[in-house]
PDB file of N, CA and C in Angstrom:
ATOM      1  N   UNK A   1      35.328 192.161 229.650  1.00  0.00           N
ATOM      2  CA  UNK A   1      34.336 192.466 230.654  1.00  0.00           C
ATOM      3  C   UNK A   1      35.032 192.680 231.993  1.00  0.00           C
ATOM      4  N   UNK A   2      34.722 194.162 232.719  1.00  0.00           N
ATOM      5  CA  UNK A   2      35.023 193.955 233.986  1.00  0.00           C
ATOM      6  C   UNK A   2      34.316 194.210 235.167  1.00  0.00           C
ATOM      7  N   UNK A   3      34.125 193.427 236.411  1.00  0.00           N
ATOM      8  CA  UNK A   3      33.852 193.037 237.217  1.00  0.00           C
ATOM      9  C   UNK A   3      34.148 193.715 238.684  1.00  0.00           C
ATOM     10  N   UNK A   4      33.143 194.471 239.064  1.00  0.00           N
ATOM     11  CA  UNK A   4      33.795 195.226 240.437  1.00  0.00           C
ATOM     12  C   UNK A   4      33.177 194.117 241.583  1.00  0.00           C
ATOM     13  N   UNK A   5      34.086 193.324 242.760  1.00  0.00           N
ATOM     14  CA  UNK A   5      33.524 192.319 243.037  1.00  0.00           C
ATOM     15  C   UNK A   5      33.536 193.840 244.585  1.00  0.00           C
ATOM     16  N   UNK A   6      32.494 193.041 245.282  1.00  0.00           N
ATOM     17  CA  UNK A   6      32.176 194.037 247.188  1.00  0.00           C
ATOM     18  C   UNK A   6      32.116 192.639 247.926  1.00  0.00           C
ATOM     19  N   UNK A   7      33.576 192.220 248.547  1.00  0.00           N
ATOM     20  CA  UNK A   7      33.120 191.568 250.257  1.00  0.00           C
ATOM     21  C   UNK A   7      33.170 192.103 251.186  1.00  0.00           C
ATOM     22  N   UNK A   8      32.209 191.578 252.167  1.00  0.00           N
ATOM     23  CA  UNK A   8      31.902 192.126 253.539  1.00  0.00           C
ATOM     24  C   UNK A   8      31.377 191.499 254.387  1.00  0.00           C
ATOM     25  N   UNK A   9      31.646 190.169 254.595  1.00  0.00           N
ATOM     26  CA  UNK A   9      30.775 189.081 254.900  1.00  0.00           C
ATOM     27  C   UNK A   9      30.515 189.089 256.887  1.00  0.00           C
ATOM     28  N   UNK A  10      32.368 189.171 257.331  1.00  0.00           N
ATOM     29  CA  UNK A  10      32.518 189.863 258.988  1.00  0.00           C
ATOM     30  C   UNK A  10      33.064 190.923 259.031  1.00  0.00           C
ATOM     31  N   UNK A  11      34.924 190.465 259.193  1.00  0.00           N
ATOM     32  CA  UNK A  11      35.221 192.056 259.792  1.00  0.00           C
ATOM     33  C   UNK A  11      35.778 192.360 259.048  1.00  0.00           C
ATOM     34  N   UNK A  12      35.959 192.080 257.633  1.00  0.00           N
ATOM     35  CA  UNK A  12      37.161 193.034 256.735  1.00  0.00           C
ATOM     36  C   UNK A  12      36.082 193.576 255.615  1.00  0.00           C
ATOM     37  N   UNK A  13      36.627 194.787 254.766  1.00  0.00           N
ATOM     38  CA  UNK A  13      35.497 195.489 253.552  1.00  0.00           C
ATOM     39  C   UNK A  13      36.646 195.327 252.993  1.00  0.00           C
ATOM     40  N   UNK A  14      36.160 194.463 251.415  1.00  0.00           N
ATOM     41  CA  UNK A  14      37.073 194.613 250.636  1.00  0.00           C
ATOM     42  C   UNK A  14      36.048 194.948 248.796  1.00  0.00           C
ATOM     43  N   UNK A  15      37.189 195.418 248.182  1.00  0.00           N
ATOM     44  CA  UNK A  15      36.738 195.167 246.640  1.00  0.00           C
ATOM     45  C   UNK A  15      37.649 195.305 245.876  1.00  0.00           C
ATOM     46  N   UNK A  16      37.598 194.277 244.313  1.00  0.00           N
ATOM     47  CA  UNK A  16      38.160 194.052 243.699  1.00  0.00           C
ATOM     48  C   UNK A  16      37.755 193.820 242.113  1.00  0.00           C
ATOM     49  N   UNK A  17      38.380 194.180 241.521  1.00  0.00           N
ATOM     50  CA  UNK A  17      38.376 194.143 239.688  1.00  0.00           C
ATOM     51  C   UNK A  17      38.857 193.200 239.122  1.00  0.00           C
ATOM     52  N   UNK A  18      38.089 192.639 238.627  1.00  0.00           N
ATOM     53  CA  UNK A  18      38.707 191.636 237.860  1.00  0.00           C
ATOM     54  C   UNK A  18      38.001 191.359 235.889  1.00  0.00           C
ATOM     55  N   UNK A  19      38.923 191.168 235.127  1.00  0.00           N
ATOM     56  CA  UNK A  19      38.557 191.189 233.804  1.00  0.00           C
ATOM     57  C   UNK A  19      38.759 189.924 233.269  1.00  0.00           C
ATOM     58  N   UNK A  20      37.869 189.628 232.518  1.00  0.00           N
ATOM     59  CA  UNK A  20      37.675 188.872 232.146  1.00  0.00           C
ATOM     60  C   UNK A  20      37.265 187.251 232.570  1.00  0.00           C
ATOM     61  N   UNK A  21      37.254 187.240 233.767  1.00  0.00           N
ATOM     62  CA  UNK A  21      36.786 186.341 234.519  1.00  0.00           C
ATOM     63  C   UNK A  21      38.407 186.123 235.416  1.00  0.00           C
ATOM     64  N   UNK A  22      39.198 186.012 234.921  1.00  0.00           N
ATOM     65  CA  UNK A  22      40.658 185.726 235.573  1.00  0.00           C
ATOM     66  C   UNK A  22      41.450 186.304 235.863  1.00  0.00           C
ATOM     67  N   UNK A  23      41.765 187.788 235.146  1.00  0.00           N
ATOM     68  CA  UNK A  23      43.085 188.945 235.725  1.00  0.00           C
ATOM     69  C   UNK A  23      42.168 189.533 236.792  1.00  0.00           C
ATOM     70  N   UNK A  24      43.301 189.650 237.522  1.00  0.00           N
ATOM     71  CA  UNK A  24      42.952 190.638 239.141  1.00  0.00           C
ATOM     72  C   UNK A  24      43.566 191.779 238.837  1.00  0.00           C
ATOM     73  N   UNK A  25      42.838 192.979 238.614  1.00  0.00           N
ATOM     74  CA  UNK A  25      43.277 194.213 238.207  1.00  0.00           C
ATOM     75  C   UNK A  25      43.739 195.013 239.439  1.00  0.00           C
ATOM     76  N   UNK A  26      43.029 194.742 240.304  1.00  0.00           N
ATOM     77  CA  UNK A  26      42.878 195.293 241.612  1.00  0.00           C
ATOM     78  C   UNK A  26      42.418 194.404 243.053  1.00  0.00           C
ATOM     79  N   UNK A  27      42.558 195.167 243.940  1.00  0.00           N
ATOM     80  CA  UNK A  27      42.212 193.699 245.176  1.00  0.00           C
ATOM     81  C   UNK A  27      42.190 195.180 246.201  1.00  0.00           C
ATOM     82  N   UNK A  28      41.419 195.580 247.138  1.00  0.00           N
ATOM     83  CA  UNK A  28      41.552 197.131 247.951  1.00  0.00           C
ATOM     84  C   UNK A  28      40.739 195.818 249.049  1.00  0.00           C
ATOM     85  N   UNK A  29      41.456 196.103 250.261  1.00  0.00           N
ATOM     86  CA  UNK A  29      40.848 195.633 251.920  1.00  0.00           C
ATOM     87  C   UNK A  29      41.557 196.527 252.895  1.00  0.00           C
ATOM     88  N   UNK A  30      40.045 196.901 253.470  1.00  0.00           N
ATOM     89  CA  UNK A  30      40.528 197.711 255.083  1.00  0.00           C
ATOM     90  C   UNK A  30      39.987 196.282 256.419  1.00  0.00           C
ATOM     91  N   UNK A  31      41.120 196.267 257.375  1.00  0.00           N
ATOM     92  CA  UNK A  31      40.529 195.130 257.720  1.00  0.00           C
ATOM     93  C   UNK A  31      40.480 195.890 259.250  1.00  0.00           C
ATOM     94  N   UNK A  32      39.330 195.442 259.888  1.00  0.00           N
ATOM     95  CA  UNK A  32      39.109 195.690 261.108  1.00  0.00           C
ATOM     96  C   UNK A  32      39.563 194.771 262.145  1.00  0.00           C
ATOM     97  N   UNK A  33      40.878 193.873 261.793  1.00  0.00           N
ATOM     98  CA  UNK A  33      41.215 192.684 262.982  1.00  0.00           C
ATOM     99  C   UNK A  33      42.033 193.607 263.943  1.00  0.00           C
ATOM    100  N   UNK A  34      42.588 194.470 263.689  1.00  0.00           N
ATOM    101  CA  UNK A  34      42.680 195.380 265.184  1.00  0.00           C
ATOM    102  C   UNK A  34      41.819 195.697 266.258  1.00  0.00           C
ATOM    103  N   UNK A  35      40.635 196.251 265.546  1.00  0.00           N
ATOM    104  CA  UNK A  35      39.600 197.030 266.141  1.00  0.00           C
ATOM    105  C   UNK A  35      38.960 195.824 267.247  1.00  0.00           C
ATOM    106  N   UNK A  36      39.322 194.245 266.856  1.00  0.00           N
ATOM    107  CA  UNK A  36      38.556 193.234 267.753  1.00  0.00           C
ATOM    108  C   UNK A  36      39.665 192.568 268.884  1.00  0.00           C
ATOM    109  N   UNK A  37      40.757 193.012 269.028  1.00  0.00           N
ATOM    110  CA  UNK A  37      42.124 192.612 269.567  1.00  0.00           C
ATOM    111  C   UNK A  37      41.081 192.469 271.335  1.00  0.00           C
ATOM    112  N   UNK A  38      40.896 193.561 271.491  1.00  0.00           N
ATOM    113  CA  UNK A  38      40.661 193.657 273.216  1.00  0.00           C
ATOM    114  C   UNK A  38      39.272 192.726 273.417  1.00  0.00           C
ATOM    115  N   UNK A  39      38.179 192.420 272.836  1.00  0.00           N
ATOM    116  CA  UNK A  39      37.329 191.661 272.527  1.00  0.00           C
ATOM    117  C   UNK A  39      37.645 190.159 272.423  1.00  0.00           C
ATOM    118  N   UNK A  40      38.505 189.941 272.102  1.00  0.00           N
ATOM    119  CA  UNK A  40      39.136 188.409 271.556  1.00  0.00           C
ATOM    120  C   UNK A  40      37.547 187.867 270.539  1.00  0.00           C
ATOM    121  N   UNK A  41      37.676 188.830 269.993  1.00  0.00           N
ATOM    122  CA  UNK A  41      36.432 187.930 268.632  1.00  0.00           C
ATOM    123  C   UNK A  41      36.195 189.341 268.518  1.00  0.00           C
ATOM    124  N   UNK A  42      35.269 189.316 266.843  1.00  0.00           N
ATOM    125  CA  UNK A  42      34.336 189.906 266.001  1.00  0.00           C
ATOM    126  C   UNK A  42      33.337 190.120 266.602  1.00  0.00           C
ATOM    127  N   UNK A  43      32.923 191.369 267.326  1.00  0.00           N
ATOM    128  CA  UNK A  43      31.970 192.401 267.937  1.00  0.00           C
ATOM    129  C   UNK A  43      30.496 192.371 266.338  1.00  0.00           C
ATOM    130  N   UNK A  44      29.757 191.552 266.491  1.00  0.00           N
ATOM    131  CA  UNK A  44      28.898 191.838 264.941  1.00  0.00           C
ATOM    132  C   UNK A  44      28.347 193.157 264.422  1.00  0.00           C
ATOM    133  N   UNK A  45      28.008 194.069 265.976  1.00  0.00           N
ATOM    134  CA  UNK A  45      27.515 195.641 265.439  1.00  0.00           C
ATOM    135  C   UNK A  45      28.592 196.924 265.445  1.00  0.00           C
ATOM    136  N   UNK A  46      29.936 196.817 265.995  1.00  0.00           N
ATOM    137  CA  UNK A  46      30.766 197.359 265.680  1.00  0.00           C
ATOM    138  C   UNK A  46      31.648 196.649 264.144  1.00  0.00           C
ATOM    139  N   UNK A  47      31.586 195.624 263.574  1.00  0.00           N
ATOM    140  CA  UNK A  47      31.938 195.082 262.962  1.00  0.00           C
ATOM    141  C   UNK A  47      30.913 195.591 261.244  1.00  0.00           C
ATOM    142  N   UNK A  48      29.686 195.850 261.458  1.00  0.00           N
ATOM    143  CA  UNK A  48      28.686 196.336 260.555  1.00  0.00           C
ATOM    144  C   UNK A  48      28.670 197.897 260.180  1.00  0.00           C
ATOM    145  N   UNK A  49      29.017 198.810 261.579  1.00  0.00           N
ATOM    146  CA  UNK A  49      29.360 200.283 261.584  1.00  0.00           C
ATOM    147  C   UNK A  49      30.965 200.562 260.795  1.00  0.00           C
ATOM    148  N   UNK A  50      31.905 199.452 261.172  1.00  0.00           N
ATOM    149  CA  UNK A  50      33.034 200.057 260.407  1.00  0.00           C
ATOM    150  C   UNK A  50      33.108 199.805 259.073  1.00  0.00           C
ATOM    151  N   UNK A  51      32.044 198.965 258.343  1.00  0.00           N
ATOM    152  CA  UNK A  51      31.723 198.419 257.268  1.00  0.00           C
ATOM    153  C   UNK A  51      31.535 199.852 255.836  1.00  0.00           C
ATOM    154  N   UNK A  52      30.454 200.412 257.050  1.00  0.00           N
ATOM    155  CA  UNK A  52      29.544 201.794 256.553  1.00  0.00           C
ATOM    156  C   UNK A  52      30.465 202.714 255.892  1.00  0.00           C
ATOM    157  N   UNK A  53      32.224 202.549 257.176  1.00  0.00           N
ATOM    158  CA  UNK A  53      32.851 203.719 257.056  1.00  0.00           C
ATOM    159  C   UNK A  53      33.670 203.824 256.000  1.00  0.00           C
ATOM    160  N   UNK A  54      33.793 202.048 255.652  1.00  0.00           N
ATOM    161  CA  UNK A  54      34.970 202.212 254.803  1.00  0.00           C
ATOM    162  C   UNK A  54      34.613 201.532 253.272  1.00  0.00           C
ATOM    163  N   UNK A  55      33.247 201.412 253.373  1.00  0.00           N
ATOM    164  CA  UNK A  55      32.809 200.537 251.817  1.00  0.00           C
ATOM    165  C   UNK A  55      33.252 201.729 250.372  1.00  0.00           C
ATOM    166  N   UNK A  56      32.907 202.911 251.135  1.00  0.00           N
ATOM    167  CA  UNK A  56      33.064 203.450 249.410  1.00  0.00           C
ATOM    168  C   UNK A  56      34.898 203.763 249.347  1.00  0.00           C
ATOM    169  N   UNK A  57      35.351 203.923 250.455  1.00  0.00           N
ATOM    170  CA  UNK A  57      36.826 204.189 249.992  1.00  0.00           C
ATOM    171  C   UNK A  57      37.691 203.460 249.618  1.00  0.00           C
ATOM    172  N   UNK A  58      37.232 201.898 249.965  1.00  0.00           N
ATOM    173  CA  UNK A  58      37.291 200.774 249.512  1.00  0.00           C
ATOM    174  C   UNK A  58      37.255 200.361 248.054  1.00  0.00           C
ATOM    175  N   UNK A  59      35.851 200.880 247.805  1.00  0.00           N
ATOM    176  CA  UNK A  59      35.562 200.338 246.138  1.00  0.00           C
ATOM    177  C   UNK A  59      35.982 201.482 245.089  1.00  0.00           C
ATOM    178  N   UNK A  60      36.541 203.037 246.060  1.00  0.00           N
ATOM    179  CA  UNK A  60      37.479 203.621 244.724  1.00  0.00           C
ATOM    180  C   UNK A  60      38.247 203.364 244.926  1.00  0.00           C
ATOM    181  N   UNK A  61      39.381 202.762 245.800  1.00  0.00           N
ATOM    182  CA  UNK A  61      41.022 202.454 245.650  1.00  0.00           C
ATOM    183  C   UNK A  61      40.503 201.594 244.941  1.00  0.00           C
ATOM    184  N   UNK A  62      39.843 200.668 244.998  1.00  0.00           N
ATOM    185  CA  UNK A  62      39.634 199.244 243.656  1.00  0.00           C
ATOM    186  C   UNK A  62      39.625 199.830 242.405  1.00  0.00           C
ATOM    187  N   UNK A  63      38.745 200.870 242.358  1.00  0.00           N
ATOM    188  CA  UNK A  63      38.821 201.493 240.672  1.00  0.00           C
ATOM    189  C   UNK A  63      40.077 202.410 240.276  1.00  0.00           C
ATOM    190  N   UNK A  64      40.781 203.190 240.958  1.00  0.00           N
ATOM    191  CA  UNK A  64      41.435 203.912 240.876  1.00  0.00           C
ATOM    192  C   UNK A  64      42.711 202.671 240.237  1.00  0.00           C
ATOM    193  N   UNK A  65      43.215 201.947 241.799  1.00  0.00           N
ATOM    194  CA  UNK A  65      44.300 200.956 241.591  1.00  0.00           C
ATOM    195  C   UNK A  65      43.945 200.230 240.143  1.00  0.00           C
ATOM    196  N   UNK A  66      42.729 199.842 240.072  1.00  0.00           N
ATOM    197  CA  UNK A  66      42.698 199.115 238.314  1.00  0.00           C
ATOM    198  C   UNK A  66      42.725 199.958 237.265  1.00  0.00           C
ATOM    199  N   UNK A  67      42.822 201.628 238.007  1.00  0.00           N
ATOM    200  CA  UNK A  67      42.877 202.253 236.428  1.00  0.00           C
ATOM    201  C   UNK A  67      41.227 202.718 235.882  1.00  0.00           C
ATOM    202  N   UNK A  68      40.295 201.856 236.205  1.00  0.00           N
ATOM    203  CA  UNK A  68      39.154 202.222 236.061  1.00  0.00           C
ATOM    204  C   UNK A  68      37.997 203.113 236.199  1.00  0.00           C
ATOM    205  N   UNK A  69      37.574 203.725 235.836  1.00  0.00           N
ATOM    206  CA  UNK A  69      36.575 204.639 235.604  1.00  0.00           C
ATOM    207  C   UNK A  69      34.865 203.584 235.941  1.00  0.00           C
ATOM    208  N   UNK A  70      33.689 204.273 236.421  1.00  0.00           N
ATOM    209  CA  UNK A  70      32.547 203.392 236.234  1.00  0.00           C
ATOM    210  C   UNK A  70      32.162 203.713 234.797  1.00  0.00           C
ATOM    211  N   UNK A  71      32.325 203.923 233.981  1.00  0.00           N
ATOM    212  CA  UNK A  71      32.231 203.179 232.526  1.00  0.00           C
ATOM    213  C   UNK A  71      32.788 202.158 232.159  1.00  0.00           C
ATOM    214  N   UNK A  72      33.779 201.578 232.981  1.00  0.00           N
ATOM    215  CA  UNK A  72      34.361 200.790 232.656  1.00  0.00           C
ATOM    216  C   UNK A  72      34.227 199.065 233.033  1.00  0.00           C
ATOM    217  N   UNK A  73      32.931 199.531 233.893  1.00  0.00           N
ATOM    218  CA  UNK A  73      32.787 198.433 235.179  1.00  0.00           C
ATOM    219  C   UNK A  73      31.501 197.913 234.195  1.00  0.00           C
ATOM    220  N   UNK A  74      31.182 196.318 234.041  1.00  0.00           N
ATOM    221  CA  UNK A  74      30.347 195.896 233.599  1.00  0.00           C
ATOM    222  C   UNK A  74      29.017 195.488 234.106  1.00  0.00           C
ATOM    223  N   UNK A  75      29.773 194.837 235.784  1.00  0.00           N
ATOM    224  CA  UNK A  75      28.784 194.492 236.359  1.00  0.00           C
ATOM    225  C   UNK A  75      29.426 194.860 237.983  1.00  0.00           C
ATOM    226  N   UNK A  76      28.410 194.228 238.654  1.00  0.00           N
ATOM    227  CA  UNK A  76      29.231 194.494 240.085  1.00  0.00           C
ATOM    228  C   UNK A  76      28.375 192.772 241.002  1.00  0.00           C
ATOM    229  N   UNK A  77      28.923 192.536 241.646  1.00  0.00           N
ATOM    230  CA  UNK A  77      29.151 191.584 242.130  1.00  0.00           C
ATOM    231  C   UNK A  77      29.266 191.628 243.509  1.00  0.00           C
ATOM    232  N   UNK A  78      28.510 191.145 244.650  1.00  0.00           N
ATOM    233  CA  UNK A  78      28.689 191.160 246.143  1.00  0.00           C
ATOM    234  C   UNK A  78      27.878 189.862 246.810  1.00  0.00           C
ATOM    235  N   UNK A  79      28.795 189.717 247.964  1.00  0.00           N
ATOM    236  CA  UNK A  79      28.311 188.814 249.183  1.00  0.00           C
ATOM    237  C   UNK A  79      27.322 188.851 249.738  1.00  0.00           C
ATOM    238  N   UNK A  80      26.642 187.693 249.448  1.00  0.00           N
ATOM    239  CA  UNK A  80      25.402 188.339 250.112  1.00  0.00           C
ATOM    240  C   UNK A  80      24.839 187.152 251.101  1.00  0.00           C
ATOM    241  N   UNK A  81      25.787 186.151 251.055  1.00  0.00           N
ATOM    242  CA  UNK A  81      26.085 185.148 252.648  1.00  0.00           C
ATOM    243  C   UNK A  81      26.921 184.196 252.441  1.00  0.00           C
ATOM    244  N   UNK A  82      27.624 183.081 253.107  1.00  0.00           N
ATOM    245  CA  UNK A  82      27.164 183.287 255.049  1.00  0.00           C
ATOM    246  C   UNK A  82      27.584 184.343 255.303  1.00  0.00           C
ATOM    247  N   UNK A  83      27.273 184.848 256.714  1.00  0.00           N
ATOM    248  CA  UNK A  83      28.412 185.766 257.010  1.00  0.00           C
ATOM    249  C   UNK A  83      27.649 186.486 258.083  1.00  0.00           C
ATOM    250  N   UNK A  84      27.926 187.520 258.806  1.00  0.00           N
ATOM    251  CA  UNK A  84      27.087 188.326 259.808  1.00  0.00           C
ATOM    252  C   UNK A  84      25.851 189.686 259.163  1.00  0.00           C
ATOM    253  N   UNK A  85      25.003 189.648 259.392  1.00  0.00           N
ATOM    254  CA  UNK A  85      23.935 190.017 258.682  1.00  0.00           C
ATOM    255  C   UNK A  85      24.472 191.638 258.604  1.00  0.00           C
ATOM    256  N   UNK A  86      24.300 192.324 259.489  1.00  0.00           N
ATOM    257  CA  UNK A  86      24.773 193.647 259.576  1.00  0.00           C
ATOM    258  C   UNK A  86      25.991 193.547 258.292  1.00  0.00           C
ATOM    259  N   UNK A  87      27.130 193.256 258.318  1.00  0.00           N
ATOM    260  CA  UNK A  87      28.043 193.842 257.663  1.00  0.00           C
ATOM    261  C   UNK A  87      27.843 193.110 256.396  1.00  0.00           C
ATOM    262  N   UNK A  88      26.703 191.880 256.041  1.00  0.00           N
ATOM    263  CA  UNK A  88      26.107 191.602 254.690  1.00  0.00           C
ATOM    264  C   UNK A  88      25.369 192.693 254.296  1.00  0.00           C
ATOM    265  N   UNK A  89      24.793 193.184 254.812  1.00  0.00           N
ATOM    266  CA  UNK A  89      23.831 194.405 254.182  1.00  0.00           C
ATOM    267  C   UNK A  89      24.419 195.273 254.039  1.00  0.00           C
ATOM    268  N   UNK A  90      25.908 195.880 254.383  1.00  0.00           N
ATOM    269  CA  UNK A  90      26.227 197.001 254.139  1.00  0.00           C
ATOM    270  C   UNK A  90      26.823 197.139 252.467  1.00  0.00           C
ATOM    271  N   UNK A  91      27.343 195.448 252.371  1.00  0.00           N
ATOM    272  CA  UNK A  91      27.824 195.139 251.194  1.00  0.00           C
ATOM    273  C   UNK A  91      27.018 194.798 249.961  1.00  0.00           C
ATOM    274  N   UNK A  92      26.028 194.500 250.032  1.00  0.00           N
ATOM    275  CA  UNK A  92      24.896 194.452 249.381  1.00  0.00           C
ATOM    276  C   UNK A  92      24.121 195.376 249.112  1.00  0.00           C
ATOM    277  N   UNK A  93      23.531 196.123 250.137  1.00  0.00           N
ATOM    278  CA  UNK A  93      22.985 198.094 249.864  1.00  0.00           C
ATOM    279  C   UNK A  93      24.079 198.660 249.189  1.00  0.00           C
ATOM    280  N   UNK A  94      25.014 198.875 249.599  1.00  0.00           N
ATOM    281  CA  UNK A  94      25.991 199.376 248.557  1.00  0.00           C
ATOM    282  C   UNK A  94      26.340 198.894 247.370  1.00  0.00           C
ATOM    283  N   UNK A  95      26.233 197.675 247.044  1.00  0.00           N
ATOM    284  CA  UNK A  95      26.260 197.215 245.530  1.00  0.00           C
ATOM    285  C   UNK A  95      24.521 197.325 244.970  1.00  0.00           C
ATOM    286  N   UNK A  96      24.021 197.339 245.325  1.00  0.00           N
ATOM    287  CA  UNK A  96      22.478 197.270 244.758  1.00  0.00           C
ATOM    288  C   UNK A  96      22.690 198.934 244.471  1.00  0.00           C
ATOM    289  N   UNK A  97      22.697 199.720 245.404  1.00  0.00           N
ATOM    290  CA  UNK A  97      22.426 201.029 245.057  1.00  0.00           C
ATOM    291  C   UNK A  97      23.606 201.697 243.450  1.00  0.00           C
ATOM    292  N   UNK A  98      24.985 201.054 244.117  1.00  0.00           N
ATOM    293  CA  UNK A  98      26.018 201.482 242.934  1.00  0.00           C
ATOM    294  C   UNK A  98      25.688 201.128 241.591  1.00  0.00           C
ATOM    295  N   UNK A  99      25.019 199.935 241.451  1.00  0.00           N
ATOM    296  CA  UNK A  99      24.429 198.958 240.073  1.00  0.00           C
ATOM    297  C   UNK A  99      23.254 200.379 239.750  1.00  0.00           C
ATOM    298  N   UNK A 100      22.145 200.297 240.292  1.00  0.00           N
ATOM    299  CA  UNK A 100      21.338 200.944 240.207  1.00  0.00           C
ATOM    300  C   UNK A 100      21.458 202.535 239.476  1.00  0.00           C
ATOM    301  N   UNK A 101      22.510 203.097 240.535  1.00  0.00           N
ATOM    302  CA  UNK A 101      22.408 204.301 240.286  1.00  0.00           C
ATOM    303  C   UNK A 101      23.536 204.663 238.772  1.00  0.00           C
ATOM    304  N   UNK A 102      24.336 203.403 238.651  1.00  0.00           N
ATOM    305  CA  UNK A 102      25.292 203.102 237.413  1.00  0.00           C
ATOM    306  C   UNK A 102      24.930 202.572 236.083  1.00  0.00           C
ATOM    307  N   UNK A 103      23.333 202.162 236.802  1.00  0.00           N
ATOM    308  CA  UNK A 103      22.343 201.102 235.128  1.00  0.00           C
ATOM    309  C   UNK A 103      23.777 200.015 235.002  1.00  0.00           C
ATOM    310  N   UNK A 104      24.331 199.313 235.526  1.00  0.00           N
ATOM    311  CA  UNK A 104      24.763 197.752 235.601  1.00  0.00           C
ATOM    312  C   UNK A 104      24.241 196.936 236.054  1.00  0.00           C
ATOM    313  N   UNK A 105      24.427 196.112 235.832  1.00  0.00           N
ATOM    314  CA  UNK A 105      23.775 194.319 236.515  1.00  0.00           C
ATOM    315  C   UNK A 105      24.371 194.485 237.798  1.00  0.00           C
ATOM    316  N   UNK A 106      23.813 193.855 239.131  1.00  0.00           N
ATOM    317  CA  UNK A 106      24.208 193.263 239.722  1.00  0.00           C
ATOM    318  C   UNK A 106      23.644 191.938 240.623  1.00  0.00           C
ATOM    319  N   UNK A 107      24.725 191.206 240.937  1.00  0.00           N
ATOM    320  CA  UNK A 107      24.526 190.112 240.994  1.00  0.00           C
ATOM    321  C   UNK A 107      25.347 189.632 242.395  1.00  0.00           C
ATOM    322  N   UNK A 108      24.110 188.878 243.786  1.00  0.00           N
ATOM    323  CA  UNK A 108      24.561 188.493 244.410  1.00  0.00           C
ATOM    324  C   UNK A 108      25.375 187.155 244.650  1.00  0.00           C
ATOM    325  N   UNK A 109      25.922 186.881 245.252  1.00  0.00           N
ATOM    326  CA  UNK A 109      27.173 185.824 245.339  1.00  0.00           C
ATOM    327  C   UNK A 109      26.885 185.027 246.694  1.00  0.00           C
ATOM    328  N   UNK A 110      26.860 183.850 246.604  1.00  0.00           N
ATOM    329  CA  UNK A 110      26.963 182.886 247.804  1.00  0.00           C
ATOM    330  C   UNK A 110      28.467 182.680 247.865  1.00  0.00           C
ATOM    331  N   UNK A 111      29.235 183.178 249.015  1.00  0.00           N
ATOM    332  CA  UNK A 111      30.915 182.492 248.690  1.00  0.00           C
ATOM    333  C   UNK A 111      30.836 180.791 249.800  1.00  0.00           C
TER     334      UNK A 111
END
C-alpha cells in the first residue's frame, strides 16, 4: 500500500510517499523560511498564498522521486491541524480534491 502524505501546517509545503506504513519512498519540501527573514516570523497570509504556489509541484516531485504514477497511490493523507488556518486549507483542498478527483480515500491527520 502506498501513501501520498500533504503537509502544510505554516510555512513549509511538503509531500511524501510512503509504502507500506514504513519505507519513505519519497519526502519533496519547498520551504518558505526565506521569504519570512525580513519579518522575523511567519507572515500567516503570505505564508497561505505561497502554499497555493507550490502544493502541486510539490506532490509531483513526491510521485515522480518515488517512481510513482496516481495508480499507484492508495490513499492520500493530509494535515489538517494545529497549524495556521490559511495554509491548513490549502493542504487539505488539495488533498480532498486529488482523493476525489483520483476515487482514493482520504484521510485527515492531527500531527
Amino acid at each position: 500500500m502506498k501513501v501520498l502524505g500533504i503537509e502544510s501546517s505554516c510555512d513549509e509545503t511538503a509531500a511524501a510517499v510512503v509504502e507500506d506504513g514504513g519505507v519513505l519512498l519519497s519526502n519533496a519540501v519547498s520551504s518558505q523560511m526565506d521569504d519570512f527573514v525580513a519579518y522575523g516570523g511567519v507572515i500567516p497570509e503570505i505564508a497561505a498564498r505561497s502554499h497555493i504556489e507550490a502544493i502541486l509541484p510539490v506532490v509531483e516531485k513526491a510521485l515522480d522521486d518515488a517512481d510513482c504514477t496516481w495508480d499507484d497511490i492508495d490513499a492520500i493523507g493530509a494535515t489538517y491541524g494545529p497549524g495556521l488556518i490559511g495554509s491548513l486549507l490549502v493542504g487539505t483542498l488539495t488533498a480532498r480534491t486529488l482523493a476525489l478527483t483520483k476515487n482514493i480515500p482520504f484521510y485527515p491527520i492531527h500531527h
